[in-house]
N, C-alpha and C. Protein backbone atom coordinates (compact mmCIF):
# COMPACT_ATOMS: atom_id res chain seq x y z
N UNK A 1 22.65 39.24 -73.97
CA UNK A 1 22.85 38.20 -74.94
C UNK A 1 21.54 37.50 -75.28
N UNK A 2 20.44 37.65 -74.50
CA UNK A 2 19.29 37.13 -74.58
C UNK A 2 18.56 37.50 -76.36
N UNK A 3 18.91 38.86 -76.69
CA UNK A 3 19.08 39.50 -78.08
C UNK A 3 19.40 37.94 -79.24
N UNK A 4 20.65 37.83 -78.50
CA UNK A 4 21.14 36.91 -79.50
C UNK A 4 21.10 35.48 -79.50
N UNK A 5 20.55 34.54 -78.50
CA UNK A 5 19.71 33.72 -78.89
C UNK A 5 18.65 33.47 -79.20
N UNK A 6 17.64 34.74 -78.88
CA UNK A 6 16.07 34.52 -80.09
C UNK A 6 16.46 34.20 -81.34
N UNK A 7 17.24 35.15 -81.98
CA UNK A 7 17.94 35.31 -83.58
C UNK A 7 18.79 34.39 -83.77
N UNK A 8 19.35 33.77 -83.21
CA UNK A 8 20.85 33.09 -83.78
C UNK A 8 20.32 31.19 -82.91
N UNK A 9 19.01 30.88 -82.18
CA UNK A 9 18.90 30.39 -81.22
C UNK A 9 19.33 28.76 -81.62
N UNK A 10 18.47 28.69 -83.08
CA UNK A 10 19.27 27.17 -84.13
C UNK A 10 19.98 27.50 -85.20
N UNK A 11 21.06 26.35 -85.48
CA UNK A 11 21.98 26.78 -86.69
C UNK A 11 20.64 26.60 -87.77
N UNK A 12 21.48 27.90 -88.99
CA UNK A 12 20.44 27.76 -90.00
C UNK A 12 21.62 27.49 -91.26
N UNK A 13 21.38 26.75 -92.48
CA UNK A 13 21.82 27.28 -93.38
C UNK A 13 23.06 26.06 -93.45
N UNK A 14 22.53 24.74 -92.84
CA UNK A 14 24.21 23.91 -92.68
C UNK A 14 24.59 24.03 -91.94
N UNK A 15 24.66 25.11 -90.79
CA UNK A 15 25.95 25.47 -90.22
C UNK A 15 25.70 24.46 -88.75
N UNK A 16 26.64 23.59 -88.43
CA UNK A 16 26.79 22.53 -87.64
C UNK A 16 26.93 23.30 -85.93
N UNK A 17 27.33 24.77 -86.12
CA UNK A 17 27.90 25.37 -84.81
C UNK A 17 28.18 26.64 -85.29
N UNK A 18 27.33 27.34 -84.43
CA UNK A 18 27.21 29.33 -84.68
C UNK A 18 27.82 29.51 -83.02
N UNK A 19 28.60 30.83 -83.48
CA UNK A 19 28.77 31.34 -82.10
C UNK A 19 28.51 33.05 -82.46
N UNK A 20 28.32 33.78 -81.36
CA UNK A 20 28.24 34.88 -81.35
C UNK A 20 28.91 35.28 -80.04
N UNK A 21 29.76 36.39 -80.34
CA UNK A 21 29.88 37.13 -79.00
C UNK A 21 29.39 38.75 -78.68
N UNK A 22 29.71 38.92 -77.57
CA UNK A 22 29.12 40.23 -77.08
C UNK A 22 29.70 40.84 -76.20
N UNK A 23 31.22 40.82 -76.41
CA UNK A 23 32.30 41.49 -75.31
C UNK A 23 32.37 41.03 -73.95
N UNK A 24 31.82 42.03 -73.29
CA UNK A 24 32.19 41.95 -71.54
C UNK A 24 30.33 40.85 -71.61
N UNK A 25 29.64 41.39 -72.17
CA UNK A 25 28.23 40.12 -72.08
C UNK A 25 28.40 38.97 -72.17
N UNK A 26 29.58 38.47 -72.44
CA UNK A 26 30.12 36.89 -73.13
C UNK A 26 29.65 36.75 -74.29
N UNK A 27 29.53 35.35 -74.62
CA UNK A 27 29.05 34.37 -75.82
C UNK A 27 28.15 33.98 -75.69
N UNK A 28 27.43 33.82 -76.96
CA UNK A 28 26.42 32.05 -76.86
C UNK A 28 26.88 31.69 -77.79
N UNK A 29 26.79 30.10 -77.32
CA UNK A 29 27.77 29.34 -78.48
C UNK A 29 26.02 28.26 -79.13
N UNK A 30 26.15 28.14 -80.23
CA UNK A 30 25.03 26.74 -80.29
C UNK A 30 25.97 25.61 -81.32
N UNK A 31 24.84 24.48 -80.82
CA UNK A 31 25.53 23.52 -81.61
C UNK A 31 24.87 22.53 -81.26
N UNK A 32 24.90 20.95 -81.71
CA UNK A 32 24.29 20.12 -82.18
C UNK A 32 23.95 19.79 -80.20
N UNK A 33 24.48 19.87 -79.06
CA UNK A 33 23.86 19.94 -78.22
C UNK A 33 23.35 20.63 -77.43
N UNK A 34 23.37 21.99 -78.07
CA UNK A 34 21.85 22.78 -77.38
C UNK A 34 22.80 24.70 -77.37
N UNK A 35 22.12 25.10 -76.38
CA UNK A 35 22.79 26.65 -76.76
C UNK A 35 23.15 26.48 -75.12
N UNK A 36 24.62 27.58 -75.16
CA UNK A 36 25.22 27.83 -74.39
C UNK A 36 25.65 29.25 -74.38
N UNK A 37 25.13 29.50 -73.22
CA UNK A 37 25.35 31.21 -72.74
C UNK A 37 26.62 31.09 -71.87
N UNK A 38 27.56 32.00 -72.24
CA UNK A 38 29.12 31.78 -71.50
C UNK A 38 29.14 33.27 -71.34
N UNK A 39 29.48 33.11 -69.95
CA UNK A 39 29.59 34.71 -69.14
C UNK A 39 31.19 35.16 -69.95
N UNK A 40 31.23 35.80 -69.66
CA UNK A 40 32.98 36.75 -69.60
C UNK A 40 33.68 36.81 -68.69
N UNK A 41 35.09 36.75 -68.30
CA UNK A 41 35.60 37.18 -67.06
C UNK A 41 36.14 38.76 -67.11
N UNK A 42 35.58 38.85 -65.46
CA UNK A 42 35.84 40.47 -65.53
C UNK A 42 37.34 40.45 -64.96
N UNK A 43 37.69 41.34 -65.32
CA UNK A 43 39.69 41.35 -65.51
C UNK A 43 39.83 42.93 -65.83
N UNK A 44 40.50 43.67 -65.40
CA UNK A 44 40.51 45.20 -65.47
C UNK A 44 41.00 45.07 -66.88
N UNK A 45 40.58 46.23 -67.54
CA UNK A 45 40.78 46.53 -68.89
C UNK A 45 41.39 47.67 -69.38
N UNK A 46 42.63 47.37 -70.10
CA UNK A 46 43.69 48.57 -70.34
C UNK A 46 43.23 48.84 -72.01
N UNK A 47 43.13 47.93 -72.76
CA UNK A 47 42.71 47.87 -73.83
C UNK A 47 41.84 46.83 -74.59
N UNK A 48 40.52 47.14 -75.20
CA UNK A 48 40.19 46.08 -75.48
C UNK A 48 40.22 45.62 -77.16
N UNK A 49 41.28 46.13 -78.08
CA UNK A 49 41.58 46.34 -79.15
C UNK A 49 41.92 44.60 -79.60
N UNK A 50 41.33 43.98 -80.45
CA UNK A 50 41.90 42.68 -80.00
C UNK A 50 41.26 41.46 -79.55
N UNK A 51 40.81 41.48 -78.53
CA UNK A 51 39.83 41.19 -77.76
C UNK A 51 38.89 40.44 -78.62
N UNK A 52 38.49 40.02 -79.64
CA UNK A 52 37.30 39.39 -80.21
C UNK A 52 38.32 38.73 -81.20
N UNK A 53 39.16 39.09 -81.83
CA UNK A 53 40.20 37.81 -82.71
C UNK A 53 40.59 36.78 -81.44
N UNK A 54 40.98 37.08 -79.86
CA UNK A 54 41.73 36.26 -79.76
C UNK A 54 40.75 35.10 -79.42
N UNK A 55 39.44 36.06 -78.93
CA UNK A 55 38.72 34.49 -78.68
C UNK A 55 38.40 34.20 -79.60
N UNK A 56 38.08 34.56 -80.98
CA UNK A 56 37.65 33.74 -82.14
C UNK A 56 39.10 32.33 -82.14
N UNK A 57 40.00 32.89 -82.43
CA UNK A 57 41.39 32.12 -82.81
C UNK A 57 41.61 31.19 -81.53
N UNK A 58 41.20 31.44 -80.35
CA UNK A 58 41.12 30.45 -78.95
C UNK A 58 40.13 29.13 -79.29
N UNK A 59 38.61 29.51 -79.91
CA UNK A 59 37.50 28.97 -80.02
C UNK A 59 38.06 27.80 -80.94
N UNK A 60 38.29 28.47 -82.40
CA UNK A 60 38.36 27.63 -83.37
C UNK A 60 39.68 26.88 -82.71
N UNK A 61 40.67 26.84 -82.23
CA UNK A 61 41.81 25.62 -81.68
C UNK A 61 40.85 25.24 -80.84
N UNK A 62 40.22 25.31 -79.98
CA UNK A 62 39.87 24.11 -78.84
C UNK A 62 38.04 23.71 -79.57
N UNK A 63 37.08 24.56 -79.81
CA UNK A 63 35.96 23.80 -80.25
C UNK A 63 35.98 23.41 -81.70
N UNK A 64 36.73 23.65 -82.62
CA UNK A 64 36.61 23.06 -83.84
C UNK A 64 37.56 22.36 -84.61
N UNK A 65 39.37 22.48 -84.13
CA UNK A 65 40.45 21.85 -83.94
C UNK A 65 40.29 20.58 -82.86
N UNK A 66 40.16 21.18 -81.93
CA UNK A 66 41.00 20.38 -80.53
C UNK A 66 39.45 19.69 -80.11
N UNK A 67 38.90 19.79 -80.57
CA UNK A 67 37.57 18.78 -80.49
C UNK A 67 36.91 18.88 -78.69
N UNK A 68 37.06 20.19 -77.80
CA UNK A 68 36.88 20.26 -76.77
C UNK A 68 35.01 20.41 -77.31
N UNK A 69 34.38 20.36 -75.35
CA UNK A 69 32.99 20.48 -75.89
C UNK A 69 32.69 22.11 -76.20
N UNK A 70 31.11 22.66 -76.40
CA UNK A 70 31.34 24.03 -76.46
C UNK A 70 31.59 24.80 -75.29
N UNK A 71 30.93 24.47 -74.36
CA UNK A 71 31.31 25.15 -73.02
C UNK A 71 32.93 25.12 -72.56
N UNK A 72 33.51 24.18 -72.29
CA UNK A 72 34.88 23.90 -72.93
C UNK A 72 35.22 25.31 -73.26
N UNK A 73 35.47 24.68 -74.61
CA UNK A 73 36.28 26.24 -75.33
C UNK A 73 35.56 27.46 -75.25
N UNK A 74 34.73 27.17 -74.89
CA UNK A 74 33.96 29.06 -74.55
C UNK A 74 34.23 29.47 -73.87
N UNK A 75 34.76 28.80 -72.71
CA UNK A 75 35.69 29.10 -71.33
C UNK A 75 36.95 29.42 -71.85
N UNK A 76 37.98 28.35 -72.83
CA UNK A 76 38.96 28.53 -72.70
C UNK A 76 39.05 30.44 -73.57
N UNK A 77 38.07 29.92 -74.62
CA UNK A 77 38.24 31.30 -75.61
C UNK A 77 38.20 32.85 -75.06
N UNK A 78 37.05 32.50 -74.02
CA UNK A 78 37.16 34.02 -72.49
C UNK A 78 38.23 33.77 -72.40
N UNK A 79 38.75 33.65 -71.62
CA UNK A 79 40.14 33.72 -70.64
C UNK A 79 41.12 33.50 -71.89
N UNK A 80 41.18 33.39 -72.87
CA UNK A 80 42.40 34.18 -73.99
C UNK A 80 41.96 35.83 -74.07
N UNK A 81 40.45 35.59 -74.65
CA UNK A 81 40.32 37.53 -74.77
C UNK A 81 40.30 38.50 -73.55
N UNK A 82 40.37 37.80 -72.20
CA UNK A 82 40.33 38.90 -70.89
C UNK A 82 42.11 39.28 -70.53
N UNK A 83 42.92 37.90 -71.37
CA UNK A 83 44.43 37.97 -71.30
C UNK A 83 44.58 39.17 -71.99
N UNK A 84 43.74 39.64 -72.76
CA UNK A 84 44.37 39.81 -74.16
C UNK A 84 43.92 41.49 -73.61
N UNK A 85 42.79 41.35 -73.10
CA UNK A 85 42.32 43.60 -72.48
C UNK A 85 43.13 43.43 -71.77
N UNK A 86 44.04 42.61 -71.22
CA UNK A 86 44.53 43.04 -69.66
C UNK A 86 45.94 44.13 -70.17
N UNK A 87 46.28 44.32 -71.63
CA UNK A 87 47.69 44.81 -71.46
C UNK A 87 47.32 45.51 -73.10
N UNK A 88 48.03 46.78 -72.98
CA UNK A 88 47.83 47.78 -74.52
C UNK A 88 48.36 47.13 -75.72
N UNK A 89 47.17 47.57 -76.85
CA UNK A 89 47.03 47.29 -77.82
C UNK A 89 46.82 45.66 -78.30
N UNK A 90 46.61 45.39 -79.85
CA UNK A 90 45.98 44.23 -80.10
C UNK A 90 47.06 42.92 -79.61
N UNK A 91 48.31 43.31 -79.46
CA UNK A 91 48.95 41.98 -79.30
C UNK A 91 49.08 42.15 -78.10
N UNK A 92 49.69 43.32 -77.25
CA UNK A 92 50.45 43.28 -75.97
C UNK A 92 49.98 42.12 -74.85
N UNK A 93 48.63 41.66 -74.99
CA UNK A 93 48.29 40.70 -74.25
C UNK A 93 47.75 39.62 -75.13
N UNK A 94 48.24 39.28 -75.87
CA UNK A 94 47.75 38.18 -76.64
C UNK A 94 48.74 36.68 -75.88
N UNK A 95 47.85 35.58 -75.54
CA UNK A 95 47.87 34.63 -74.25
C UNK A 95 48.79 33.37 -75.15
N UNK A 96 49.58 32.29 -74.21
CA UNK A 96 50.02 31.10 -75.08
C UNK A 96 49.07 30.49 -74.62
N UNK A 97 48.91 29.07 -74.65
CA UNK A 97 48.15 28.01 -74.29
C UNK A 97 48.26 28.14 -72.58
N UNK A 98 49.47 27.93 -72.10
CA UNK A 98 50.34 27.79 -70.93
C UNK A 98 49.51 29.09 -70.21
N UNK A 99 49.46 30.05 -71.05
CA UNK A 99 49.01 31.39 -69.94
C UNK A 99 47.75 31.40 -69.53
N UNK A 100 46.71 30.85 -71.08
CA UNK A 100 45.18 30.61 -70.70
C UNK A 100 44.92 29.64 -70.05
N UNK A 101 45.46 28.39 -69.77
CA UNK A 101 45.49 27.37 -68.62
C UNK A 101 45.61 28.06 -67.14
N UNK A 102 46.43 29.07 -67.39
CA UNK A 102 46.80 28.89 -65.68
C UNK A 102 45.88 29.89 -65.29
N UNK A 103 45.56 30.70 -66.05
CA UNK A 103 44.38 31.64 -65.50
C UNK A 103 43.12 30.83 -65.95
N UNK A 104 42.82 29.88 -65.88
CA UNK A 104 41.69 29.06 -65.65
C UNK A 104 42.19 28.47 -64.70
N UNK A 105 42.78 27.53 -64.00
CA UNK A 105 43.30 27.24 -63.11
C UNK A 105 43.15 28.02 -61.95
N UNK A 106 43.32 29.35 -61.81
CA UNK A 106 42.74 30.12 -61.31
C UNK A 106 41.48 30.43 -60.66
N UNK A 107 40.47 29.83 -61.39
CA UNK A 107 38.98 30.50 -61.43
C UNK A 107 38.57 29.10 -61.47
């Protein structure tokens, strides 16, 4: 991910908060307080079809809805997309709120 904070390292262009991800490499998230490198959780993987909507759709409810910080939802947004490889195809593991809580709870 080191790739992708040289390039992506300040928002350009307006943009208040860039994120990038990089699968099993995690995220970096940036934003008005600095850049954040967010690991991935490793979770056996049946499919990873999927897997990058759910943390996009995790991210935007908790860092740009739900007003969490970025590290925050970069956490919560992993642990939706590791729900989400753990079981075949794009929905079969797609997480509620309730499910990505408790597997943070977890860890």
């Amino acid at each position: 991910m080191s790739r992708a904070r040289g390039r992506y390292g300040t928002p350009v262009a307006g943009a208040q908060r860039v994120a990038v991800t990089g699968g099993r490499e995690g995220a970096v998230l940036v934003d008005e307080a600095g850049i954040h490198e967010l690991p991935a959780f490793d979770v056996p993987v049946a499919d990873e079809t999927g897997a990058g909507d759910a943390y996009v759709a995790a991210l935007m409810d908790r860092w740009v809805l739900g007003g969490d910080d970025a590290r925050r939802a970069g956490r919560f947004a992993a642990a939706a997309a590791a729900l989400n490889v753990t079981s075949e195809g794009a929905r079969g593991g797609l997480a509620t709120r309730d499910s990505v809580e408790s597997f943070l709870d977890g860890r």
